[in-house]
PDB file of N, CA and C in Angstrom:
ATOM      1  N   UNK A   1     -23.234  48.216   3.701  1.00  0.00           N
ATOM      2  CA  UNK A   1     -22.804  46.833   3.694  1.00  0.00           C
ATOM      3  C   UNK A   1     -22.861  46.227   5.105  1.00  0.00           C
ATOM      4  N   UNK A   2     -22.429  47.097   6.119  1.00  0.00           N
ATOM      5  CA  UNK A   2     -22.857  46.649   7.366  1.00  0.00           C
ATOM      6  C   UNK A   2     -23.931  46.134   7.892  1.00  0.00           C
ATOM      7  N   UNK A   3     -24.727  46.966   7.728  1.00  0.00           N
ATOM      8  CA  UNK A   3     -26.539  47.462   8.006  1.00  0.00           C
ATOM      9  C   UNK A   3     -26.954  45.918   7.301  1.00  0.00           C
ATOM     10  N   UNK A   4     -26.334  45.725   6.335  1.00  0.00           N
ATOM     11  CA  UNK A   4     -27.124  44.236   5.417  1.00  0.00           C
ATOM     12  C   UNK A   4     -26.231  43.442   6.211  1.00  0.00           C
ATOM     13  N   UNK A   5     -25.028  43.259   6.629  1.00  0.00           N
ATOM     14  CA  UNK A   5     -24.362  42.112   7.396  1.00  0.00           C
ATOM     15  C   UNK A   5     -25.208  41.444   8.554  1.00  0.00           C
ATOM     16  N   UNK A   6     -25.738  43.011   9.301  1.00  0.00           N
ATOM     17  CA  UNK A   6     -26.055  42.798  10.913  1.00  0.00           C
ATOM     18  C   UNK A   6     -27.290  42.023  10.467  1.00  0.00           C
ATOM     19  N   UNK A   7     -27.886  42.583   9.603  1.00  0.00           N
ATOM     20  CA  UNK A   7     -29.415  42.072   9.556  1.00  0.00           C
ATOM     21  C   UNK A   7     -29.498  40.632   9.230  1.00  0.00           C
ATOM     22  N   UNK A   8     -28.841  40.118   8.549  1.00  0.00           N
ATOM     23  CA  UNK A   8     -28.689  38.816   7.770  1.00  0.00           C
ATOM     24  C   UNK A   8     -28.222  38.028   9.049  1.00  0.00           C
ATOM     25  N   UNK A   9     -27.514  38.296  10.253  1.00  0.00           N
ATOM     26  CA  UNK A   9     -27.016  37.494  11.411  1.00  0.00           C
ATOM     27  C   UNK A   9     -27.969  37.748  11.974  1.00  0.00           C
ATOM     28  N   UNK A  10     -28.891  39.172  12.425  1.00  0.00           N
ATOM     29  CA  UNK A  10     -29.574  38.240  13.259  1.00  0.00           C
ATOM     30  C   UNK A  10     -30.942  37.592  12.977  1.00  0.00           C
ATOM     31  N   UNK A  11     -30.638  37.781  11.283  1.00  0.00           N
ATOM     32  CA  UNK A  11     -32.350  36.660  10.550  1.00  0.00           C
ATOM     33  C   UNK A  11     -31.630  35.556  11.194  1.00  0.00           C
ATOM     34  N   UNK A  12     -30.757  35.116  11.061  1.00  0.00           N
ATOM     35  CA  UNK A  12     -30.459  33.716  10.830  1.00  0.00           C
ATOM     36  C   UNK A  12     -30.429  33.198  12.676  1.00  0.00           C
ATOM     37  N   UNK A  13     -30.016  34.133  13.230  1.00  0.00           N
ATOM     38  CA  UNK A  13     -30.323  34.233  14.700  1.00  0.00           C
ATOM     39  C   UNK A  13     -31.460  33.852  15.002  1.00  0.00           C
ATOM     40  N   UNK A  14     -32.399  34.309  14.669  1.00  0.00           N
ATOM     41  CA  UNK A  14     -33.949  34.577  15.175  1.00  0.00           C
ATOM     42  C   UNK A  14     -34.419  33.007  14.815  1.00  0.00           C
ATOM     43  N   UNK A  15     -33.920  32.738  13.126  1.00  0.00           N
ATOM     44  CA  UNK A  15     -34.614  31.769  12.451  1.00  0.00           C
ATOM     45  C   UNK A  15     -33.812  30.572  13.419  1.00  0.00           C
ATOM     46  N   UNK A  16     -33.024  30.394  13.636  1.00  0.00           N
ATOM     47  CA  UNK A  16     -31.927  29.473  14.455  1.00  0.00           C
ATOM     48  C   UNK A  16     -33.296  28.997  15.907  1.00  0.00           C
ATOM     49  N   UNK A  17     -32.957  30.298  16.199  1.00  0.00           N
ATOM     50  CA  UNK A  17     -34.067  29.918  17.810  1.00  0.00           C
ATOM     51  C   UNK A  17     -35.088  29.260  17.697  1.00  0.00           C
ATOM     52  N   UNK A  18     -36.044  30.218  16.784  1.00  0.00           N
ATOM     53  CA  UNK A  18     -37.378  29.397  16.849  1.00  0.00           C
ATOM     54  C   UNK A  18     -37.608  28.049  15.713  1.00  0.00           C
ATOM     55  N   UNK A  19     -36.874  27.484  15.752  1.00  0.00           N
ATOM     56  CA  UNK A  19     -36.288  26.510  15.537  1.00  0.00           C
ATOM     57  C   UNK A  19     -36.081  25.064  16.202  1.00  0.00           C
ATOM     58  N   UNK A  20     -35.665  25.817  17.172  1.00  0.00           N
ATOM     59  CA  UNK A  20     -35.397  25.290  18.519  1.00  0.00           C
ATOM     60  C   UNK A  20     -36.444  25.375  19.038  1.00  0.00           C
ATOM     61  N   UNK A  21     -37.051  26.219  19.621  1.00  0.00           N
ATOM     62  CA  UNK A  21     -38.127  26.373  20.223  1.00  0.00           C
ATOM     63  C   UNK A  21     -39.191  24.961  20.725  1.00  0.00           C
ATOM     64  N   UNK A  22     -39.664  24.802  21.650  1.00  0.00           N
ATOM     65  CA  UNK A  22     -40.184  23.805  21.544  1.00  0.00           C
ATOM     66  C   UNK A  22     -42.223  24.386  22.212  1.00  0.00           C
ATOM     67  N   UNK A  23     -42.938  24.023  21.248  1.00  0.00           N
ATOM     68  CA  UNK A  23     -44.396  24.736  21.315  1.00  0.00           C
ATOM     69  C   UNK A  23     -45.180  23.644  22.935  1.00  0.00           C
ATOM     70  N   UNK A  24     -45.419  24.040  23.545  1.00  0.00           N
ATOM     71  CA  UNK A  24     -45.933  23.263  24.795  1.00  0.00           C
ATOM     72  C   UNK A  24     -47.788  23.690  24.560  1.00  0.00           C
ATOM     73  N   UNK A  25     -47.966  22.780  25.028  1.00  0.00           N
ATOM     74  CA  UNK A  25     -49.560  22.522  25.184  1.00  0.00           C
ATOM     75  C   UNK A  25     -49.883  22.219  26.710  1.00  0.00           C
ATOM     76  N   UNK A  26     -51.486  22.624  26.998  1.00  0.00           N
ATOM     77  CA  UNK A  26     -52.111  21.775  28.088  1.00  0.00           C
ATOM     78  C   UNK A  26     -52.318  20.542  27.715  1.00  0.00           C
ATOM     79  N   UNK A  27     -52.153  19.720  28.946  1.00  0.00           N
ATOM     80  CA  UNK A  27     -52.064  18.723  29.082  1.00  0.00           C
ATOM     81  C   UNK A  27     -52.816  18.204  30.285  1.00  0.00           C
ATOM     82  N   UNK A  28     -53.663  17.199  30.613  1.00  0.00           N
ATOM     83  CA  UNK A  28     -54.367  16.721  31.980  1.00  0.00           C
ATOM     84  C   UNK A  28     -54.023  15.519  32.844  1.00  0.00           C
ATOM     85  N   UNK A  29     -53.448  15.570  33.593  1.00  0.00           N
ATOM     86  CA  UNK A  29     -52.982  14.283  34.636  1.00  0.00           C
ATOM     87  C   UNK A  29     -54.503  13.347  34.620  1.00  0.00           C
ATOM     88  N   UNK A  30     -54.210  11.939  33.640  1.00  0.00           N
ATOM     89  CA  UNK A  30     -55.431  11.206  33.834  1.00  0.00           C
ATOM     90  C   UNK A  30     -54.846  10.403  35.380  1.00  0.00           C
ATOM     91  N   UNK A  31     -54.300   9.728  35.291  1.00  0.00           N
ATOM     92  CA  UNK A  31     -53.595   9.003  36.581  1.00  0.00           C
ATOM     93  C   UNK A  31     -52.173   8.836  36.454  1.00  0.00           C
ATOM     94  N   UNK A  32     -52.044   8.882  38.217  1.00  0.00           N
ATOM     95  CA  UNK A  32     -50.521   8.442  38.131  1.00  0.00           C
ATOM     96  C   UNK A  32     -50.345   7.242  38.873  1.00  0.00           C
ATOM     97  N   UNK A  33     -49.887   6.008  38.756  1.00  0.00           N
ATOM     98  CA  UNK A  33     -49.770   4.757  39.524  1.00  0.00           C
ATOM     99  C   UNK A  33     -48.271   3.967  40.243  1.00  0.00           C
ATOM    100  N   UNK A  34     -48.142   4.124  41.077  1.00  0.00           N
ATOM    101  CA  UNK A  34     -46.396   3.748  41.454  1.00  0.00           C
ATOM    102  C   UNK A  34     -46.663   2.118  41.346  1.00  0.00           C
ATOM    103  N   UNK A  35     -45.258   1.966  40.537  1.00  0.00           N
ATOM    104  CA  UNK A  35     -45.767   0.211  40.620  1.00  0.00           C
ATOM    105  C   UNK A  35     -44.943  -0.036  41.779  1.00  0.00           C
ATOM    106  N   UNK A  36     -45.432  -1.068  41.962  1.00  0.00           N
ATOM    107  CA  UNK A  36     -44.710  -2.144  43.574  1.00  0.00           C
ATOM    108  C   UNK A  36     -42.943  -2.629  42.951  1.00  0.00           C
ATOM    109  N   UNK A  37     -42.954  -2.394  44.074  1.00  0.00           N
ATOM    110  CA  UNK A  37     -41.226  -2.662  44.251  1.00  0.00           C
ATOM    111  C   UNK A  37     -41.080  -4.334  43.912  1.00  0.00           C
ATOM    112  N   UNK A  38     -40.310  -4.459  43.525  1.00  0.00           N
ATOM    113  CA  UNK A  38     -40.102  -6.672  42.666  1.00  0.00           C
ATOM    114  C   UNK A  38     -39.098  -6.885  43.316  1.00  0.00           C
ATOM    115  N   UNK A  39     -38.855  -7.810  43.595  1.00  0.00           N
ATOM    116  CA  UNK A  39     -37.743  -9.220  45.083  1.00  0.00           C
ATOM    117  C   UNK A  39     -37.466  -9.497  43.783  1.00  0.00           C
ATOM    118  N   UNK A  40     -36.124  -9.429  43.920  1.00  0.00           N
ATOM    119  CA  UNK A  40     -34.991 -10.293  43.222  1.00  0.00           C
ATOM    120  C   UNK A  40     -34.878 -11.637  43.423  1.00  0.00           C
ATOM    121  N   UNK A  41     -35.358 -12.330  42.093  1.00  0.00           N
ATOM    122  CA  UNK A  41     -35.100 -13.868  42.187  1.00  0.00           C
ATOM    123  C   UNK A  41     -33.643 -14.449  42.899  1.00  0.00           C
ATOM    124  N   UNK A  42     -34.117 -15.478  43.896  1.00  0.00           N
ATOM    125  CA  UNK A  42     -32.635 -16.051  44.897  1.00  0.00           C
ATOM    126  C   UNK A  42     -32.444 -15.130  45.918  1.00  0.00           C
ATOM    127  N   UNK A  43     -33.097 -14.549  46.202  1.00  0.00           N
ATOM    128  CA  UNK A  43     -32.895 -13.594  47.473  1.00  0.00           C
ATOM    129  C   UNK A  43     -34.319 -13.300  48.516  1.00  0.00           C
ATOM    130  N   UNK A  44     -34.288 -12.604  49.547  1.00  0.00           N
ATOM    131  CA  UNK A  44     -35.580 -12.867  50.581  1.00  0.00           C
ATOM    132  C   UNK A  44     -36.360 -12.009  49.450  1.00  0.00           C
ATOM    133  N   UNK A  45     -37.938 -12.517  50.515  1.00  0.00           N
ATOM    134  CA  UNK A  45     -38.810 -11.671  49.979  1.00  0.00           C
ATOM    135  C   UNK A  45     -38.964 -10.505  50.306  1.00  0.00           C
ATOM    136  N   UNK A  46     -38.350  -9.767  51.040  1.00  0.00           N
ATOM    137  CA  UNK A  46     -38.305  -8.419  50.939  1.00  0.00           C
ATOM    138  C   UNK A  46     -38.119  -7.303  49.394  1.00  0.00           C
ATOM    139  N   UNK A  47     -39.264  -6.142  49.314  1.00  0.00           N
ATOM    140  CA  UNK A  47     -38.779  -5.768  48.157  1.00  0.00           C
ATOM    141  C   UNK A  47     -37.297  -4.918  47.988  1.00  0.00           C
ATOM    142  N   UNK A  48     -36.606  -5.216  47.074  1.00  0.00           N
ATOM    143  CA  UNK A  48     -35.195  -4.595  47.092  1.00  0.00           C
ATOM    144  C   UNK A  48     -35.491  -3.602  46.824  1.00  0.00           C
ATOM    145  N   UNK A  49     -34.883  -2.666  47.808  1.00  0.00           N
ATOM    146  CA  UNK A  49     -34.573  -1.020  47.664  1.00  0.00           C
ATOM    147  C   UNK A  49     -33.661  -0.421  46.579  1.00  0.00           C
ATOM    148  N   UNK A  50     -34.472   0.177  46.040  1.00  0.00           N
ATOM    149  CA  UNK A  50     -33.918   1.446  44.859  1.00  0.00           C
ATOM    150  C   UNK A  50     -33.976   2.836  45.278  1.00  0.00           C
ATOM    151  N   UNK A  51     -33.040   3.005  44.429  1.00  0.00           N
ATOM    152  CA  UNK A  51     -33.239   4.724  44.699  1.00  0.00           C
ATOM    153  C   UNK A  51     -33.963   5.455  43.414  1.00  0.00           C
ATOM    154  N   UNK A  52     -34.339   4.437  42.748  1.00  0.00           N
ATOM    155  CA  UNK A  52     -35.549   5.522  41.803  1.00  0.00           C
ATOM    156  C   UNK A  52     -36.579   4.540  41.831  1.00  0.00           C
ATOM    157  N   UNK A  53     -37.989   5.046  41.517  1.00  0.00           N
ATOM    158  CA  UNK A  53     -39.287   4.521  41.629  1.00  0.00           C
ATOM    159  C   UNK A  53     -39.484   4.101  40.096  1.00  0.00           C
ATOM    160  N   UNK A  54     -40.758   3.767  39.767  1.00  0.00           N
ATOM    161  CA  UNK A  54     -41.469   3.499  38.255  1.00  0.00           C
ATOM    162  C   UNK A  54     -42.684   4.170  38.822  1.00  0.00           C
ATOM    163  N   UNK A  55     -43.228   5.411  37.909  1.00  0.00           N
ATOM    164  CA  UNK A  55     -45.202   5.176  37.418  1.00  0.00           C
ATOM    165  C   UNK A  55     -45.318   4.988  36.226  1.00  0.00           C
ATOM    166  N   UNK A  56     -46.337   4.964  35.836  1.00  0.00           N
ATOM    167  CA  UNK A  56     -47.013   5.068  35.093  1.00  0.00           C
ATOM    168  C   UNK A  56     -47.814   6.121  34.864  1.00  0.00           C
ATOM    169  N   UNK A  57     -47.416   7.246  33.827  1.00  0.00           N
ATOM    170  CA  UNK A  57     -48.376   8.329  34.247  1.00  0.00           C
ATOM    171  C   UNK A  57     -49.035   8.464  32.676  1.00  0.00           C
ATOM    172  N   UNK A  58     -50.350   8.834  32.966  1.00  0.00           N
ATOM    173  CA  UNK A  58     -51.316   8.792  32.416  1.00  0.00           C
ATOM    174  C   UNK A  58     -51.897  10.344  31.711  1.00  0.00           C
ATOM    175  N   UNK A  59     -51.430  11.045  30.514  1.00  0.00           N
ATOM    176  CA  UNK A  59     -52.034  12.041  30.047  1.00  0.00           C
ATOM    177  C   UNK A  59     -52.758  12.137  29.034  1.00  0.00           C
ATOM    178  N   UNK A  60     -53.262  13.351  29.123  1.00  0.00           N
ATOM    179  CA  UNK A  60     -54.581  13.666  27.631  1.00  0.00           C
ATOM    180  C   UNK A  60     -54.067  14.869  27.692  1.00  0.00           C
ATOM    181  N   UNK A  61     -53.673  14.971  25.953  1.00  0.00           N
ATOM    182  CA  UNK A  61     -53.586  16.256  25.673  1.00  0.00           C
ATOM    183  C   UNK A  61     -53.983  16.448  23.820  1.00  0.00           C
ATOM    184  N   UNK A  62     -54.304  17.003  23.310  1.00  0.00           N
ATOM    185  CA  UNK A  62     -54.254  17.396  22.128  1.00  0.00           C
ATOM    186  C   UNK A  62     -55.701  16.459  21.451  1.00  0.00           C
ATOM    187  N   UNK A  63     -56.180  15.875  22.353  1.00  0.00           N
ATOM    188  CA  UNK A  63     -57.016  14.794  21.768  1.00  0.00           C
ATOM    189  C   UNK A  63     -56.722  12.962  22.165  1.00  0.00           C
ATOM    190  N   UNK A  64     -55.299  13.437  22.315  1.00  0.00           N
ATOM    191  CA  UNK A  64     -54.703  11.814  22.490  1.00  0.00           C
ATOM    192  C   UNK A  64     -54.075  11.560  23.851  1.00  0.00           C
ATOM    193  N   UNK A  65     -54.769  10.637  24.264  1.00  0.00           N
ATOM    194  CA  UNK A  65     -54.314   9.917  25.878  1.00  0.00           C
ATOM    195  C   UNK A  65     -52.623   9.361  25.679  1.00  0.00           C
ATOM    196  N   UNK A  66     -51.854   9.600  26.529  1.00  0.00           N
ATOM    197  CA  UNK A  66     -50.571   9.254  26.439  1.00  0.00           C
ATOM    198  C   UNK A  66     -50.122   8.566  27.975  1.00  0.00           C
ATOM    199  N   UNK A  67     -50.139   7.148  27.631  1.00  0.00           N
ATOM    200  CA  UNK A  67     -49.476   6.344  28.594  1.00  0.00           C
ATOM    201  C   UNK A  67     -47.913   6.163  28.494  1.00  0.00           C
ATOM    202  N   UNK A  68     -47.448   6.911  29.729  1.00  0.00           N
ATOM    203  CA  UNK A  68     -46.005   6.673  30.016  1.00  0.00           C
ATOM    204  C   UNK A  68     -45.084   6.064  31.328  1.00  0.00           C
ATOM    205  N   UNK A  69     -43.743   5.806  30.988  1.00  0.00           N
ATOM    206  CA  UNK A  69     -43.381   5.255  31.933  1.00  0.00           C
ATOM    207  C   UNK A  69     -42.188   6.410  32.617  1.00  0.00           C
ATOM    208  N   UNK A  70     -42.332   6.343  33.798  1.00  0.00           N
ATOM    209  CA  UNK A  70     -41.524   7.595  34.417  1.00  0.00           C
ATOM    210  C   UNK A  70     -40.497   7.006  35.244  1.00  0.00           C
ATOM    211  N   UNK A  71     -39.564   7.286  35.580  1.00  0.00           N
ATOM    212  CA  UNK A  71     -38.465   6.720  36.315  1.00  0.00           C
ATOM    213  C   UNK A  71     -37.778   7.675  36.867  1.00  0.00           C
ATOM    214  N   UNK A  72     -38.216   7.875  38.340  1.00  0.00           N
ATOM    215  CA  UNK A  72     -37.854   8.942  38.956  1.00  0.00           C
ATOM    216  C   UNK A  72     -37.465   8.710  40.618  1.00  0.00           C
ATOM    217  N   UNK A  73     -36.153   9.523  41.093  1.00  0.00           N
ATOM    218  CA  UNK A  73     -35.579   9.009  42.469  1.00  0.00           C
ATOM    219  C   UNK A  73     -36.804   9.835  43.313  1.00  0.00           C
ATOM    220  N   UNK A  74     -37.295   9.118  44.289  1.00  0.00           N
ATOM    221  CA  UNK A  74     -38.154  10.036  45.433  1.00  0.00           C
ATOM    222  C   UNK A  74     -39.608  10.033  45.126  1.00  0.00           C
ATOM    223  N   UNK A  75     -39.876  11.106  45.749  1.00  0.00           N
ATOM    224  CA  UNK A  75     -41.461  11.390  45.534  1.00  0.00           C
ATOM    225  C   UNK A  75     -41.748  11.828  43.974  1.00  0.00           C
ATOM    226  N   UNK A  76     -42.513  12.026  43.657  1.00  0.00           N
ATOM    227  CA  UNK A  76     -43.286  12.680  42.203  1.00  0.00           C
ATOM    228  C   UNK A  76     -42.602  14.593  42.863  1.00  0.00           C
ATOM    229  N   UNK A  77     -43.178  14.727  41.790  1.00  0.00           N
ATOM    230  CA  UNK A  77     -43.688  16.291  41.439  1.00  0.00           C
ATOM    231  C   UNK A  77     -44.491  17.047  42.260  1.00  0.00           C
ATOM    232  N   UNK A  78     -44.334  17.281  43.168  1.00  0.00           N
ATOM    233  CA  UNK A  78     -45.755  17.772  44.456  1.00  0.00           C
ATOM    234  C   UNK A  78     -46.835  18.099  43.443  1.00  0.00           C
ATOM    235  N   UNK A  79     -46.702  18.697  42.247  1.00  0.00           N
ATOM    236  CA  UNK A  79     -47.694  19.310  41.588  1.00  0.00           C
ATOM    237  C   UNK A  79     -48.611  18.687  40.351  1.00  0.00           C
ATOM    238  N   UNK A  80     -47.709  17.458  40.541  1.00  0.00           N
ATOM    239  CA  UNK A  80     -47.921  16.189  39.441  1.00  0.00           C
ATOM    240  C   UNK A  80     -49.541  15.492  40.387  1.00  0.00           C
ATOM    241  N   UNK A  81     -50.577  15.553  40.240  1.00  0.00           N
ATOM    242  CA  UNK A  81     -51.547  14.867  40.497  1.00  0.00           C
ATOM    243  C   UNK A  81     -52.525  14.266  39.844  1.00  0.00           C
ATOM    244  N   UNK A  82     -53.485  13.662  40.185  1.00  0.00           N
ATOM    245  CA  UNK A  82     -54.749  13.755  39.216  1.00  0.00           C
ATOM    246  C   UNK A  82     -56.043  14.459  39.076  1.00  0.00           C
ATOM    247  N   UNK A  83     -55.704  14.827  37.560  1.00  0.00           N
ATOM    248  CA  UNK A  83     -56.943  15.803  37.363  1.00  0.00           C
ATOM    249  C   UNK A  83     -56.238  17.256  37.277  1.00  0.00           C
ATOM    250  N   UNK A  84     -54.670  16.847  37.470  1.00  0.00           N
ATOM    251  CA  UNK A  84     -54.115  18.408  37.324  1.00  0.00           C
ATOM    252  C   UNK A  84     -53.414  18.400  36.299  1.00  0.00           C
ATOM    253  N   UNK A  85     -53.707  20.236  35.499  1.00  0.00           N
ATOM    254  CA  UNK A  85     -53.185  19.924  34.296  1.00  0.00           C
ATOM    255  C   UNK A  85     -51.751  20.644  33.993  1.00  0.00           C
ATOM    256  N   UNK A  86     -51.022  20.038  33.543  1.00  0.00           N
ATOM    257  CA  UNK A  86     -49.882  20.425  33.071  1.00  0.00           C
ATOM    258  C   UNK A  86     -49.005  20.657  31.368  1.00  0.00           C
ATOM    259  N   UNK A  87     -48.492  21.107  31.341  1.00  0.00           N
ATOM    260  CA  UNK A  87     -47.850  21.682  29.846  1.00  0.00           C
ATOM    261  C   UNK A  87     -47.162  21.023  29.050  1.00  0.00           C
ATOM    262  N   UNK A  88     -47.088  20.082  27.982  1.00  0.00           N
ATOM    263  CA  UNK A  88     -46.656  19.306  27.809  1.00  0.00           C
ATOM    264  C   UNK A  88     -46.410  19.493  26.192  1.00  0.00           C
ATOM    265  N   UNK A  89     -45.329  18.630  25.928  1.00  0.00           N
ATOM    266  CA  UNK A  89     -44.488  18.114  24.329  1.00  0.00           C
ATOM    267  C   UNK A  89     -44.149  17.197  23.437  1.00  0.00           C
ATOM    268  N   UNK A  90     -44.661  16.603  22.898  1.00  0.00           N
ATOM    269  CA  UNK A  90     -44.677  15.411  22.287  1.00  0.00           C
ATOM    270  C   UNK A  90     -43.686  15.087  21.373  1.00  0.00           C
ATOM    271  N   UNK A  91     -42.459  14.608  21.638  1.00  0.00           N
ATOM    272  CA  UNK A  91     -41.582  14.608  20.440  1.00  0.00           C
ATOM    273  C   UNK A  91     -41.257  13.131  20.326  1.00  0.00           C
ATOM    274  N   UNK A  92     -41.646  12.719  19.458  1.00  0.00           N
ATOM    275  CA  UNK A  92     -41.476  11.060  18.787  1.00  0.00           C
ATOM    276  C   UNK A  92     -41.875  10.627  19.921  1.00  0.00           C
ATOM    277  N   UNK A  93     -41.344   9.566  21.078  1.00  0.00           N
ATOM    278  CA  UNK A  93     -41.448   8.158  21.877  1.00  0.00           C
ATOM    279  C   UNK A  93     -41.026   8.888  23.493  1.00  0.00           C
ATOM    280  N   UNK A  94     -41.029  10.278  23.310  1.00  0.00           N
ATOM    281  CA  UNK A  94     -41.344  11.609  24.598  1.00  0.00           C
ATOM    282  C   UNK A  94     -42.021  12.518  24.400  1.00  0.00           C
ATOM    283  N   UNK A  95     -42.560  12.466  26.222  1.00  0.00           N
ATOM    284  CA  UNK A  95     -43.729  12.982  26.464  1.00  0.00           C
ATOM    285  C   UNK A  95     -42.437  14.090  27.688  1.00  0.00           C
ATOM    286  N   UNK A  96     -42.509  15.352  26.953  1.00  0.00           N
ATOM    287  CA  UNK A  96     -41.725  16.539  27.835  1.00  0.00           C
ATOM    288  C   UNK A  96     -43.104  16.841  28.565  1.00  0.00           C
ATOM    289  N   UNK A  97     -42.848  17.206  30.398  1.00  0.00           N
ATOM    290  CA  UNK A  97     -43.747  17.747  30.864  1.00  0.00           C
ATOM    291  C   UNK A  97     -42.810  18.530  31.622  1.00  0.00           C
ATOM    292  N   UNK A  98     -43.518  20.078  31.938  1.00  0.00           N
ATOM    293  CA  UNK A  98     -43.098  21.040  32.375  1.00  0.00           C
ATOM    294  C   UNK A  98     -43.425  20.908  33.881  1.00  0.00           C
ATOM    295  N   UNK A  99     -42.339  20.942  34.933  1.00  0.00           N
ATOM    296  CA  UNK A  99     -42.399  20.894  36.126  1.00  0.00           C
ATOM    297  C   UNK A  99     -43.304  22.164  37.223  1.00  0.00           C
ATOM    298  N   UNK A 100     -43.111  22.526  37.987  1.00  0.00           N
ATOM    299  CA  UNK A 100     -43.440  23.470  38.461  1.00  0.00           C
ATOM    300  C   UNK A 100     -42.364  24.635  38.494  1.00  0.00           C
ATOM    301  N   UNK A 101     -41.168  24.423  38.435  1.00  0.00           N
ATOM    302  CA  UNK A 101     -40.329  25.458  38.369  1.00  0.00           C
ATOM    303  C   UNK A 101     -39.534  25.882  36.721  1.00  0.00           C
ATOM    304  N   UNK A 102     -40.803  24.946  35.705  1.00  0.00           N
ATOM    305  CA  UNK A 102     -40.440  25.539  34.171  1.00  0.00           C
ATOM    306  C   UNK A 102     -39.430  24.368  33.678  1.00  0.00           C
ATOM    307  N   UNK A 103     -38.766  23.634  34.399  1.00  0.00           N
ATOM    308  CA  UNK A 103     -37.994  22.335  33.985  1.00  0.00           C
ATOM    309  C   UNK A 103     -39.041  21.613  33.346  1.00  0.00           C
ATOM    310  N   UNK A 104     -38.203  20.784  31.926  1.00  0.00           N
ATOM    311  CA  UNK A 104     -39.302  20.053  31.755  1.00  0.00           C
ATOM    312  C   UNK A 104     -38.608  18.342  32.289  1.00  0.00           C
ATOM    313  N   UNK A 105     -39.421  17.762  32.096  1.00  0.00           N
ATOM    314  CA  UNK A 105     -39.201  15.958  33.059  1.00  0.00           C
ATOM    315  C   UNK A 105     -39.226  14.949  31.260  1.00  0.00           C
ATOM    316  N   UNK A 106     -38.490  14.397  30.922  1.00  0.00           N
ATOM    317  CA  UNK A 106     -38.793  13.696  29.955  1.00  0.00           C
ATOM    318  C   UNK A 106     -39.833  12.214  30.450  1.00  0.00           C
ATOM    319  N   UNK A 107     -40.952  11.838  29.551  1.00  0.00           N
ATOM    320  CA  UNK A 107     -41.149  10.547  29.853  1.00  0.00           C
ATOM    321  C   UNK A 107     -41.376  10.028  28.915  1.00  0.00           C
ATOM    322  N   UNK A 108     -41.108   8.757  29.247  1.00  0.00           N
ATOM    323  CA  UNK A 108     -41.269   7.619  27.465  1.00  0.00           C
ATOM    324  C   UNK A 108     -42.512   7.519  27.698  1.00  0.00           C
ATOM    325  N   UNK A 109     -43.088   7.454  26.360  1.00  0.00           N
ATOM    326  CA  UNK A 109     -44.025   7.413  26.082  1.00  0.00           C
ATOM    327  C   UNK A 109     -44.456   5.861  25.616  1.00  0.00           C
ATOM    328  N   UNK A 110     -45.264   4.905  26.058  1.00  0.00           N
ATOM    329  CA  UNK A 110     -45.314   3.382  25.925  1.00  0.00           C
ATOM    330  C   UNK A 110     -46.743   2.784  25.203  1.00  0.00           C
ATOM    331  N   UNK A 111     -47.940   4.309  25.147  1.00  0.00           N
ATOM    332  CA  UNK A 111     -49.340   3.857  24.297  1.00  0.00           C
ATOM    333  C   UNK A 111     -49.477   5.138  23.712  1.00  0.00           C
ATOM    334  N   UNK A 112     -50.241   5.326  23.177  1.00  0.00           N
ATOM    335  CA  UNK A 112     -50.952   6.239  22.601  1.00  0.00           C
ATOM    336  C   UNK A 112     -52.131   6.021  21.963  1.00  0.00           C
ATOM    337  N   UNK A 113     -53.367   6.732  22.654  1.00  0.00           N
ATOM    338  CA  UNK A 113     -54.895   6.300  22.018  1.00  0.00           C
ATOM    339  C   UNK A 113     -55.444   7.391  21.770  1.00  0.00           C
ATOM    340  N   UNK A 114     -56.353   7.393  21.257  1.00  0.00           N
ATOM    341  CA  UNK A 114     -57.140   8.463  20.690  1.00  0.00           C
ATOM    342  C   UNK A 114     -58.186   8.827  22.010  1.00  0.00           C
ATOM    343  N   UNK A 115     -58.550  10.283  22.340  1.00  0.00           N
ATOM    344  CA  UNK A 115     -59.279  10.265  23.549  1.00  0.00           C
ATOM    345  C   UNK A 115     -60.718   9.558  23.375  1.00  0.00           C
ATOM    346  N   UNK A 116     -61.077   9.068  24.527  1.00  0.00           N
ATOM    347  CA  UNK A 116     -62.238   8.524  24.477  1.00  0.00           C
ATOM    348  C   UNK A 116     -62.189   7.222  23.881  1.00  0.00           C
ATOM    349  N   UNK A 117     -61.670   6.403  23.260  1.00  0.00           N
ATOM    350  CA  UNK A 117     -61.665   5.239  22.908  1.00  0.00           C
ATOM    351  C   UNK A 117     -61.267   4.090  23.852  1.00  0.00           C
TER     352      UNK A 117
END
């Protein structure tokens, strides 16, 4: 009765995880673009300082080009470039990309085209 207890916890264990699991793919940095900083209407023209940026980053993976918007404090990803490919997850209106140290970065996802079109 045991032997059938243990086994049945850890089916449901196992089945639980991969479950969870999330399947990553290659993925190819088409471009990445920092947009320009925007002056607050009624104030100088200097651009107002933030502490997080906007790109636009640009992938192909699975067949389908995925334009997203990233919102991130600082520099990029040292490893985030173009033409470099990275590991990536598509879940509904996010685009998970795997960092260099296995973190993944969420980004919204804002197009989606079919490659080559």
């Amino acid at each position: 009765m045991k032997t059938r207890t243990v086994l049945v916890m850890v089916t449901i264990f196992l089945l639980a995880v991969a479950g969870f699991a999330q399947t990553y793919q290659t993925g190819k940095i088409v471009s990445i673009t920092k947009h320009e900083a925007q002056a607050k209407p009624g104030h100088t023209d200097a651009p107002a300082k933030t502490s997080v940026d906007d790109y636009d980053v640009t992938i192909s993976s699975g067949g389908t080009v995925y334009t997203t918007i990233y919102h991130h404090p600082g520099e990029l990803e040292p490893a985030w470039s173009e033409g470099k490919e990275v590991q990536v997850h598509v879940a509904g209106k996010v685009l998970h990309v795997k960092k260099a140290n296995g973190k993944p970065e969420s980004l919204r996802i804002v197009k989606r085209k079919p490659e080559g079109s």
